[in-house]
Each structure stands twice: as structure tokens, then as C-alpha cells.
Protein backbone atom coordinates (compact mmCIF):
# COMPACT_ATOMS: atom_id res chain seq x y z
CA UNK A 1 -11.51 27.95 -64.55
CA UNK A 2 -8.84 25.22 -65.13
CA UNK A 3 -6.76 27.67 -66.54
CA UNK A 4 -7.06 30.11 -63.96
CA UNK A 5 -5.56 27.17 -61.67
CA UNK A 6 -2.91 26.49 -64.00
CA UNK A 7 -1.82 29.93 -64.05
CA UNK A 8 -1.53 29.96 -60.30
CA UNK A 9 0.64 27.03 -60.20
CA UNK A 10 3.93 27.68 -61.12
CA UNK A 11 5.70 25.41 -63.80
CA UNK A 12 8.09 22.21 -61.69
CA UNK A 13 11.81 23.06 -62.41
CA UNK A 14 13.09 19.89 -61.40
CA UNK A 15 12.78 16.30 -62.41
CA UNK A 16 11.08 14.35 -59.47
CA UNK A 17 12.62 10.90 -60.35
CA UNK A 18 16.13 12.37 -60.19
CA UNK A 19 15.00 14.30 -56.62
CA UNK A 20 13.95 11.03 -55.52
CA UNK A 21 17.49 9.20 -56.55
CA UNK A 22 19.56 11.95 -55.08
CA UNK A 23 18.18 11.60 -51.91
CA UNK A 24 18.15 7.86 -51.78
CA UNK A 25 21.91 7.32 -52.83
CA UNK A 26 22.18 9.53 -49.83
CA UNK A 27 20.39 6.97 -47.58
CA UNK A 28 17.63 8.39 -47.17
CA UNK A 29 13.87 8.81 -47.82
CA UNK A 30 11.62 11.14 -49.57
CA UNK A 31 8.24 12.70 -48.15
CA UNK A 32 5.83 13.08 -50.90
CA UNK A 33 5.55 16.79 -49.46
CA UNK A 34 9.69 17.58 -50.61
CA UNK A 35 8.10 16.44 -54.10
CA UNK A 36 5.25 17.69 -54.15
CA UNK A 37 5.27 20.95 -52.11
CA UNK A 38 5.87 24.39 -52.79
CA UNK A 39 9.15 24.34 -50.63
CA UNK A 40 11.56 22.96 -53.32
CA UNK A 41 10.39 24.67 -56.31
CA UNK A 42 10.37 27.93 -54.90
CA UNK A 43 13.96 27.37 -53.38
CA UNK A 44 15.30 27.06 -57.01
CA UNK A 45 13.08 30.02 -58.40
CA UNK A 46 15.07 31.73 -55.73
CA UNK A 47 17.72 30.74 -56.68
CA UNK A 48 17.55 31.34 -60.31
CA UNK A 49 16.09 34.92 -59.90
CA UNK A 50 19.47 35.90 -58.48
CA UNK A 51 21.16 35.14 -60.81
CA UNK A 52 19.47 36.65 -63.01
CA UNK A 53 19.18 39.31 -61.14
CA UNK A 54 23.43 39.71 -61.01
CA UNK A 55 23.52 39.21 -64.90
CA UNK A 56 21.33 41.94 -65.68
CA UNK A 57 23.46 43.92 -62.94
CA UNK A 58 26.57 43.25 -64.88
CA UNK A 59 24.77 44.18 -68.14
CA UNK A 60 24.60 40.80 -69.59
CA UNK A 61 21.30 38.87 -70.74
CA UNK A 62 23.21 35.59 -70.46
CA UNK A 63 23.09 33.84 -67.15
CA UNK A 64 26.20 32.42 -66.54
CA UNK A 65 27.89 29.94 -63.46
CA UNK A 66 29.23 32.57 -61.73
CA UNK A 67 25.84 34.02 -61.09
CA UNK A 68 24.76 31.02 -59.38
């Protein structure tokens, strides 16, 4: 079963500590929900499916900058 709730769970693309910084040399504070929720992870997913979705348009496999 503990694999089935792995599987479910997609992998964190982002490094929590650094999250945590960013924000703060902003001057502010971080909700354990912008961590630990669904909200930020999937935002960069998002993110990085379009551009891979515009390399494979141009006919590359390489993901570059200007897909971003």
C-alpha cells in the first residue's frame, strides 16, 4: 500500500530551505501550507510541461531558456 501512496504523490521540485529564504529576504513569512501544499509544486510542473511542450513543438528534445 505504501507504494501505492508514493505513486500518488508527485516527486517535490523545489528545495524547501531555499523557498523558505526567498521569501524571508523578502520580509516576509512562510505558511507551512506554501511548503507543504500541492499549490507550489504543481505551479512549477506547469510550468515545466510548457516548455517542454514548445521544445518538442520546435522539434528539439532539449529544453532550453527560451522555452521557459
Amino acid at each position: 500500500m505504501a507504494k501505492k501512496a508514493a505513486a500518488a504523490t508527485p516527486d517535490v521540485l523545489f528545495v524547501k530551505s531555499k523557498i523558505r529564504d526567498y521569501i524571508k529576504s523578502k520580509g516576509c513569512n512562510t505558511s507551512g501550507d506554501v511548503i507543504d501544499g500541492p499549490a507550489l509544486n504543481a505551479a512549477i510542473t506547469g510550468i515545466l510541461d510548457k516548455a517542454i511542450g514548445r521544445a518538442k513543438a520546435n522539434g528539439r528534445k532539449t529544453v532550453q531558456e527560451k522555452d521557459l
